[in-house]
N, C-alpha and C. Protein backbone atom coordinates (compact mmCIF):
# COMPACT_ATOMS: atom_id res chain seq x y z
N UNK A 1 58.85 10.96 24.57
CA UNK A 1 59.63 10.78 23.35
C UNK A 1 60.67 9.69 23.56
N UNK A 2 61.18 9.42 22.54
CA UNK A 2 61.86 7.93 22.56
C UNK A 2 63.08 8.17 22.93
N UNK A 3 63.78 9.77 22.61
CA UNK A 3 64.99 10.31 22.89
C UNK A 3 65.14 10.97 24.48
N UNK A 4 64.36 10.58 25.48
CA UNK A 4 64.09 11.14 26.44
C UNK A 4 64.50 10.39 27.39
N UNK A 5 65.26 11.17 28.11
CA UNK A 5 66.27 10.84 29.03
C UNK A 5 65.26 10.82 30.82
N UNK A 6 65.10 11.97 30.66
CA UNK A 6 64.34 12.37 31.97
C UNK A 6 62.59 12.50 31.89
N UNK A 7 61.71 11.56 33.31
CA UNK A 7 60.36 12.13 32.88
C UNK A 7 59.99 13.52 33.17
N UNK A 8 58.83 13.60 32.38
CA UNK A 8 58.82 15.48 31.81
C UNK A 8 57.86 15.38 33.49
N UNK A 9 56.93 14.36 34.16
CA UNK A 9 56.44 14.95 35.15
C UNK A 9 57.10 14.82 36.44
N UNK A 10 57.96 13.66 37.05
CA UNK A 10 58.13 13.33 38.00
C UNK A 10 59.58 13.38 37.80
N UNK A 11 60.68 13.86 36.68
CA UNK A 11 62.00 13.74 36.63
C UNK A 11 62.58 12.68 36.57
N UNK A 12 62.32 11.52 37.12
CA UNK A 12 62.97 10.23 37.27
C UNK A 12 63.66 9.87 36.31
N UNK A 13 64.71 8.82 36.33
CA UNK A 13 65.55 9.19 35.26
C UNK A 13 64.77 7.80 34.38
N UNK A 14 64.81 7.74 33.13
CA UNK A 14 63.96 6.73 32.11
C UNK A 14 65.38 5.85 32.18
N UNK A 15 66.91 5.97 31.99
CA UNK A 15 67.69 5.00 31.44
C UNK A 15 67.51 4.00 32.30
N UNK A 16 67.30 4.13 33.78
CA UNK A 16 67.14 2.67 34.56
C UNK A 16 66.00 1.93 34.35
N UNK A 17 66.56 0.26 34.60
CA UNK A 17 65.65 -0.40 34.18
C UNK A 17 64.91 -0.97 35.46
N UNK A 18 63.55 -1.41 34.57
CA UNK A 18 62.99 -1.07 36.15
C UNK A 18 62.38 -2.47 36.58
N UNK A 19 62.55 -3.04 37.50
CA UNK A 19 62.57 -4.43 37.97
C UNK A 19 61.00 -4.85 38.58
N UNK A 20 60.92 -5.92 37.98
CA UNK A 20 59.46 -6.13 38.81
C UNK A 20 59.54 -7.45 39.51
N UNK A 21 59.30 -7.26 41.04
CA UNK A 21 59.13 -8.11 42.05
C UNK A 21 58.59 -9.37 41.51
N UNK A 22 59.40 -10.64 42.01
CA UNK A 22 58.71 -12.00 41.42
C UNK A 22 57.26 -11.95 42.29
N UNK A 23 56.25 -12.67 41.33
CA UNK A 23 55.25 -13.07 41.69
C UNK A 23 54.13 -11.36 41.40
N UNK A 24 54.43 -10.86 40.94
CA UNK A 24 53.70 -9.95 40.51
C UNK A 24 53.05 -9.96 38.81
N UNK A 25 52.50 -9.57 38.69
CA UNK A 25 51.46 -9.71 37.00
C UNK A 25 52.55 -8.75 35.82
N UNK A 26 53.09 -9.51 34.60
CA UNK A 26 54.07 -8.52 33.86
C UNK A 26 52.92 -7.67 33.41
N UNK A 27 53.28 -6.61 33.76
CA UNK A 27 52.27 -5.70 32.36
C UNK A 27 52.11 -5.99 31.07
N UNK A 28 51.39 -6.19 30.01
CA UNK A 28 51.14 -6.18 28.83
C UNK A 28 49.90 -5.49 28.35
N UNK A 29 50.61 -5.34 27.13
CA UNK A 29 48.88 -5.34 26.36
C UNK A 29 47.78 -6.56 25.91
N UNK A 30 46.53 -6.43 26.01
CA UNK A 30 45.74 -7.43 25.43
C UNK A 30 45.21 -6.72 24.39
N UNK A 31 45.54 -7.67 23.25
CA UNK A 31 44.84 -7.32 22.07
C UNK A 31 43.40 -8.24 21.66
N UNK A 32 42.77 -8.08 20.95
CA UNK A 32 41.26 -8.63 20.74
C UNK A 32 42.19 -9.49 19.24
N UNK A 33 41.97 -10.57 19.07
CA UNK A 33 42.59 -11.66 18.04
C UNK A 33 41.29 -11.14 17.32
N UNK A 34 41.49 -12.02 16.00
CA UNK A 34 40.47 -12.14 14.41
C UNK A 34 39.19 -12.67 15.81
N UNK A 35 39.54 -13.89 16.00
CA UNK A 35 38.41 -14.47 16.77
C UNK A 35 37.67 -13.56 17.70
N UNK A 36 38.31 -13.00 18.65
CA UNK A 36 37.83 -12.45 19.17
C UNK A 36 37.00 -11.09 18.74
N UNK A 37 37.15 -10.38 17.81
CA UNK A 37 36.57 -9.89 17.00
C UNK A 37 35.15 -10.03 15.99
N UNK A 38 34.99 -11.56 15.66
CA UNK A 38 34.11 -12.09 15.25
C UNK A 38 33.08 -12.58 16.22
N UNK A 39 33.74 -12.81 17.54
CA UNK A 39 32.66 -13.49 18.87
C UNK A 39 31.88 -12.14 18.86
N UNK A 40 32.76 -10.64 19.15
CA UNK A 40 32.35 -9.26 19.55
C UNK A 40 31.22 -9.16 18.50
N UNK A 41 31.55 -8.97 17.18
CA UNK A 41 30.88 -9.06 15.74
C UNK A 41 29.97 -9.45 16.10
N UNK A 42 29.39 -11.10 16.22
CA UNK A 42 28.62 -11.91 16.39
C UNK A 42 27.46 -11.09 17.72
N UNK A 43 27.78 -11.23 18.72
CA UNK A 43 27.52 -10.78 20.00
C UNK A 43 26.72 -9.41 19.42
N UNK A 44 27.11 -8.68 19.10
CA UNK A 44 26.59 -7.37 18.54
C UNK A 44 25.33 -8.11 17.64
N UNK A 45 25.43 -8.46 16.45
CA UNK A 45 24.65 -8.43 15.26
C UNK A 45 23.27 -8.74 16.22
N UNK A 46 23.37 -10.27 17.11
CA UNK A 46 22.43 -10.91 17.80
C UNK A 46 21.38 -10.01 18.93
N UNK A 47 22.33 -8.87 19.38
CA UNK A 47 21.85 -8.08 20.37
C UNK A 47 21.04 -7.04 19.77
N UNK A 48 21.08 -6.91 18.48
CA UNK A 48 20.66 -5.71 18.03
C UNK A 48 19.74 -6.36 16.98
N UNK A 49 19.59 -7.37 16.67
CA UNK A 49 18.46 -8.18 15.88
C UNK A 49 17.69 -8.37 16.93
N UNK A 50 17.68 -9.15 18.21
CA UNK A 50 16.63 -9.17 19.02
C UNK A 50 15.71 -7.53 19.92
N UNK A 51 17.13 -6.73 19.70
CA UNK A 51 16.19 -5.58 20.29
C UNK A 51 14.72 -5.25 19.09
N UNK A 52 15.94 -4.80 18.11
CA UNK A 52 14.67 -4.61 16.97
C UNK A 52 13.56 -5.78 16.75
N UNK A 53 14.01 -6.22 16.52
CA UNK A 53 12.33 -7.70 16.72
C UNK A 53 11.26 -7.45 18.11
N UNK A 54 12.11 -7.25 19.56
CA UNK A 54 11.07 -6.79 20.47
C UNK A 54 10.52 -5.35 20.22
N UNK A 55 11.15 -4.68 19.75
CA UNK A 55 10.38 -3.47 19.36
C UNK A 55 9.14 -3.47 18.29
N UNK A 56 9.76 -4.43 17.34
CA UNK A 56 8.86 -4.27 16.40
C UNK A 56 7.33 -5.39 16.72
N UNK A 57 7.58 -6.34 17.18
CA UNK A 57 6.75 -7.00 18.06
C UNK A 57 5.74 -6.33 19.48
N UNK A 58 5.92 -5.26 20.02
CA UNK A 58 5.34 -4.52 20.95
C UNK A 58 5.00 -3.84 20.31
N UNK A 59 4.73 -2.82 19.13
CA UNK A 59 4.10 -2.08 18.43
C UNK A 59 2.72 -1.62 18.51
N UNK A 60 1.81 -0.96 18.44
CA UNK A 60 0.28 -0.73 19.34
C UNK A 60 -0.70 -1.16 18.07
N UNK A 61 -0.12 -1.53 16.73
CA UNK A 61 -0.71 -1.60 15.75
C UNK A 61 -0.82 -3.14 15.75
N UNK A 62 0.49 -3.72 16.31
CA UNK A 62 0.48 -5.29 16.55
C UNK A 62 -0.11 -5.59 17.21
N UNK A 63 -0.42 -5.05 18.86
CA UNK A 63 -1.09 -5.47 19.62
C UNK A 63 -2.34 -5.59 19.41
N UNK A 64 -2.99 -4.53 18.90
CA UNK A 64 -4.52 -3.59 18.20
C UNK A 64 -4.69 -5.42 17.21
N UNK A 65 -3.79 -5.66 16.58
CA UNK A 65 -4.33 -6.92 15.68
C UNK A 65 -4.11 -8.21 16.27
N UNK A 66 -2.95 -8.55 17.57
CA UNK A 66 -3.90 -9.63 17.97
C UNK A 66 -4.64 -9.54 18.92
N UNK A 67 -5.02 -8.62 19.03
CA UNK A 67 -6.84 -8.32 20.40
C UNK A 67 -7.65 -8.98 19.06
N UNK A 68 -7.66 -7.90 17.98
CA UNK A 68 -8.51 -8.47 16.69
C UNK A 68 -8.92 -9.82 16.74
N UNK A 69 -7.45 -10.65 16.48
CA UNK A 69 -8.09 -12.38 16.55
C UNK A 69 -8.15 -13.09 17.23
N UNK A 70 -7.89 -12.55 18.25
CA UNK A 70 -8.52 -13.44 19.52
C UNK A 70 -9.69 -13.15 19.78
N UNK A 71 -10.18 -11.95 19.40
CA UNK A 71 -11.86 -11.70 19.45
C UNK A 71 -12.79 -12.29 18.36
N UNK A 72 -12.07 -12.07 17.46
CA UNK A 72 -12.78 -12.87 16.17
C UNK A 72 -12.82 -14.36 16.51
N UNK A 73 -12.10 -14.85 16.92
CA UNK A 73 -11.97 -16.50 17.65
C UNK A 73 -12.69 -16.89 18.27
N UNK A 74 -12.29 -15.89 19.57
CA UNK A 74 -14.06 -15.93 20.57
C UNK A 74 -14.89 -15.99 19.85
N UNK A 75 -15.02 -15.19 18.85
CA UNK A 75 -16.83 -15.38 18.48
C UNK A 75 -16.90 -16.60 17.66
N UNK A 76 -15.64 -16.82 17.11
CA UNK A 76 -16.49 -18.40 16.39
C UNK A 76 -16.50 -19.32 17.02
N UNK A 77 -15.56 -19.28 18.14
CA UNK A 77 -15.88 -20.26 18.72
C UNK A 77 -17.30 -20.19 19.56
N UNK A 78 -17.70 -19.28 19.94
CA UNK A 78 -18.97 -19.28 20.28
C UNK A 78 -19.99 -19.48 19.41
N UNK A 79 -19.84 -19.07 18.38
CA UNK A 79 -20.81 -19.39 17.08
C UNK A 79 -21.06 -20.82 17.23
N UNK A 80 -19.90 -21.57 16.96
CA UNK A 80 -19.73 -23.54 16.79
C UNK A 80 -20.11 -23.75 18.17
N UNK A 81 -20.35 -23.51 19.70
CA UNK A 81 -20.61 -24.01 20.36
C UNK A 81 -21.92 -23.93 21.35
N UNK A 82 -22.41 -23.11 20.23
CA UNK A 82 -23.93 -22.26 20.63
C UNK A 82 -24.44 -23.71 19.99
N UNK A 83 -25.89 -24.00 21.06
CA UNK A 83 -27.13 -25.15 20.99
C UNK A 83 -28.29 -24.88 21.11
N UNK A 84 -28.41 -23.33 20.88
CA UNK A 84 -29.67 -22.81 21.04
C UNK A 84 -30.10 -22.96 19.73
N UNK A 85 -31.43 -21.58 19.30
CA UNK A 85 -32.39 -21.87 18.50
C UNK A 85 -31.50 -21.42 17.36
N UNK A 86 -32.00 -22.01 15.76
CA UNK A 86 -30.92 -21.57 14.91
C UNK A 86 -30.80 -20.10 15.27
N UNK A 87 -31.93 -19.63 14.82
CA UNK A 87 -31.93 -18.07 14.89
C UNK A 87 -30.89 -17.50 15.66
N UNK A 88 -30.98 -17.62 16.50
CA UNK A 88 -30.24 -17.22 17.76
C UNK A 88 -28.43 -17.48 17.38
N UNK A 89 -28.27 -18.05 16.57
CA UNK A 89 -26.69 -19.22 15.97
C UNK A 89 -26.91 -18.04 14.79
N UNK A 90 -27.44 -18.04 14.49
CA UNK A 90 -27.38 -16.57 12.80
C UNK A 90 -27.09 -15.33 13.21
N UNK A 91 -27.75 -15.08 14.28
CA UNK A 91 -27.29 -13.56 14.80
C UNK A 91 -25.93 -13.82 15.49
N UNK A 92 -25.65 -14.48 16.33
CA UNK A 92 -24.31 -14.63 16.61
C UNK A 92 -23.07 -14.46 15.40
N UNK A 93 -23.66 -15.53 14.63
CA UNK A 93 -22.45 -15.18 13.75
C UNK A 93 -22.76 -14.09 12.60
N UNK A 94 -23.62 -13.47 12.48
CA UNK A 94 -23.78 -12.36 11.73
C UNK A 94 -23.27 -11.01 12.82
N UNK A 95 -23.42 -11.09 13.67
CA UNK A 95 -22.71 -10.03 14.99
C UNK A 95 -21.00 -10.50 14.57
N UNK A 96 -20.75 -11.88 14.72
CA UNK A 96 -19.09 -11.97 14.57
C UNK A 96 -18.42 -11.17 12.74
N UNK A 97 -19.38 -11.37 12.19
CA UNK A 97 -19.12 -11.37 10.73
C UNK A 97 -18.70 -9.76 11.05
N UNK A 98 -19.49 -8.97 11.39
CA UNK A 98 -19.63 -7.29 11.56
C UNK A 98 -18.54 -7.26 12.18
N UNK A 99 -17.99 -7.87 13.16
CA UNK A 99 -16.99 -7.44 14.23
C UNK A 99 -15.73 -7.76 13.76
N UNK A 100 -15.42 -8.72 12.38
CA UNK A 100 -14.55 -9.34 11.73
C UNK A 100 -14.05 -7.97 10.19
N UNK A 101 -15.05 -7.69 9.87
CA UNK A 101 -15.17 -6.49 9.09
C UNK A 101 -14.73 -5.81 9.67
N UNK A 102 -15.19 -4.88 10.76
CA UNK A 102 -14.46 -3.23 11.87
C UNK A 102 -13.41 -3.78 11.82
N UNK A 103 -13.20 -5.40 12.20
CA UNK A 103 -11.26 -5.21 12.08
C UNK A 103 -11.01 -5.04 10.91
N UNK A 104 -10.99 -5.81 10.00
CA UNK A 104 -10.57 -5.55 8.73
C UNK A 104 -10.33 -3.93 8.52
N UNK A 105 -11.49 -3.21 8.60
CA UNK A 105 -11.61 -1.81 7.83
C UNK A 105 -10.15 -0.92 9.47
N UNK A 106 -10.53 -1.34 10.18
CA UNK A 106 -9.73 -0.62 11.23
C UNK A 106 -8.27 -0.95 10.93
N UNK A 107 -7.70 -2.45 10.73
CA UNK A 107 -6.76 -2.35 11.18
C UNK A 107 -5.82 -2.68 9.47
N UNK A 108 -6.67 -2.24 8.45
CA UNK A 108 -6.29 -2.64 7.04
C UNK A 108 -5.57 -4.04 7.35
N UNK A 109 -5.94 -5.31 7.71
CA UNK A 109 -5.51 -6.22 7.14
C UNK A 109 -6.37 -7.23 7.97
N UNK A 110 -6.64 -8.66 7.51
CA UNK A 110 -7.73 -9.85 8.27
C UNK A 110 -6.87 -10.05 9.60
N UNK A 111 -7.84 -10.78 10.38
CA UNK A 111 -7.73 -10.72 11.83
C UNK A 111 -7.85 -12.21 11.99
């Protein structure tokens, strides 16, 4: 209390003033300024936008769709770089066409 003469744990008396050795650190408080507040602000918003983005980016439904087009890729690109008999170039890409569909129907959206 402000009217307090004596400390309540150690007795010592509060009216003396109490001297601090040169070359020692004054005590104070640090307060956080506007700025500093807005860096904190800032710092936060950024940390917590990138968590959520890696989360939502690792997802098994995300992953599940790009296996999808990178497989669908493979096959066209194998389709366009097949030199065999046509036939053989029709079933390929009639096999990719089927495998382009299961994604579709699996993962409700194109691959």
């Amino acid at each position: 209390m402000a009217e307090a003469i004596l400390c309540k744990h150690c007795q010592s008396d509060l009216r003396q003033k109490v001297r601090i050795p040169p070359g020692w650190p004054i005590p104070s408080e640090k307060k956080i300024g506007r700025v500093g507040m807005i860096i904190v602000g800032i710092t936060v918003a950024i940390t917590l936008y990138l968590a959520v983005g890696f989360y939502v980016s690792s997802t098994s439904q995300d992953k599940e769709s790009m296996q999808a087009r990178d497989a669908a890729e493979q096959c066209r690109e194998e389709v366009d770089s097949y030199s065999g008999p046509a036939i053989g170039k029709s079933i390929i890409a009639e096999v990719c066409r089927k495998l382009e569909d299961d994604f579709r129907k699996g993962l409700s959206q194109v691959p």
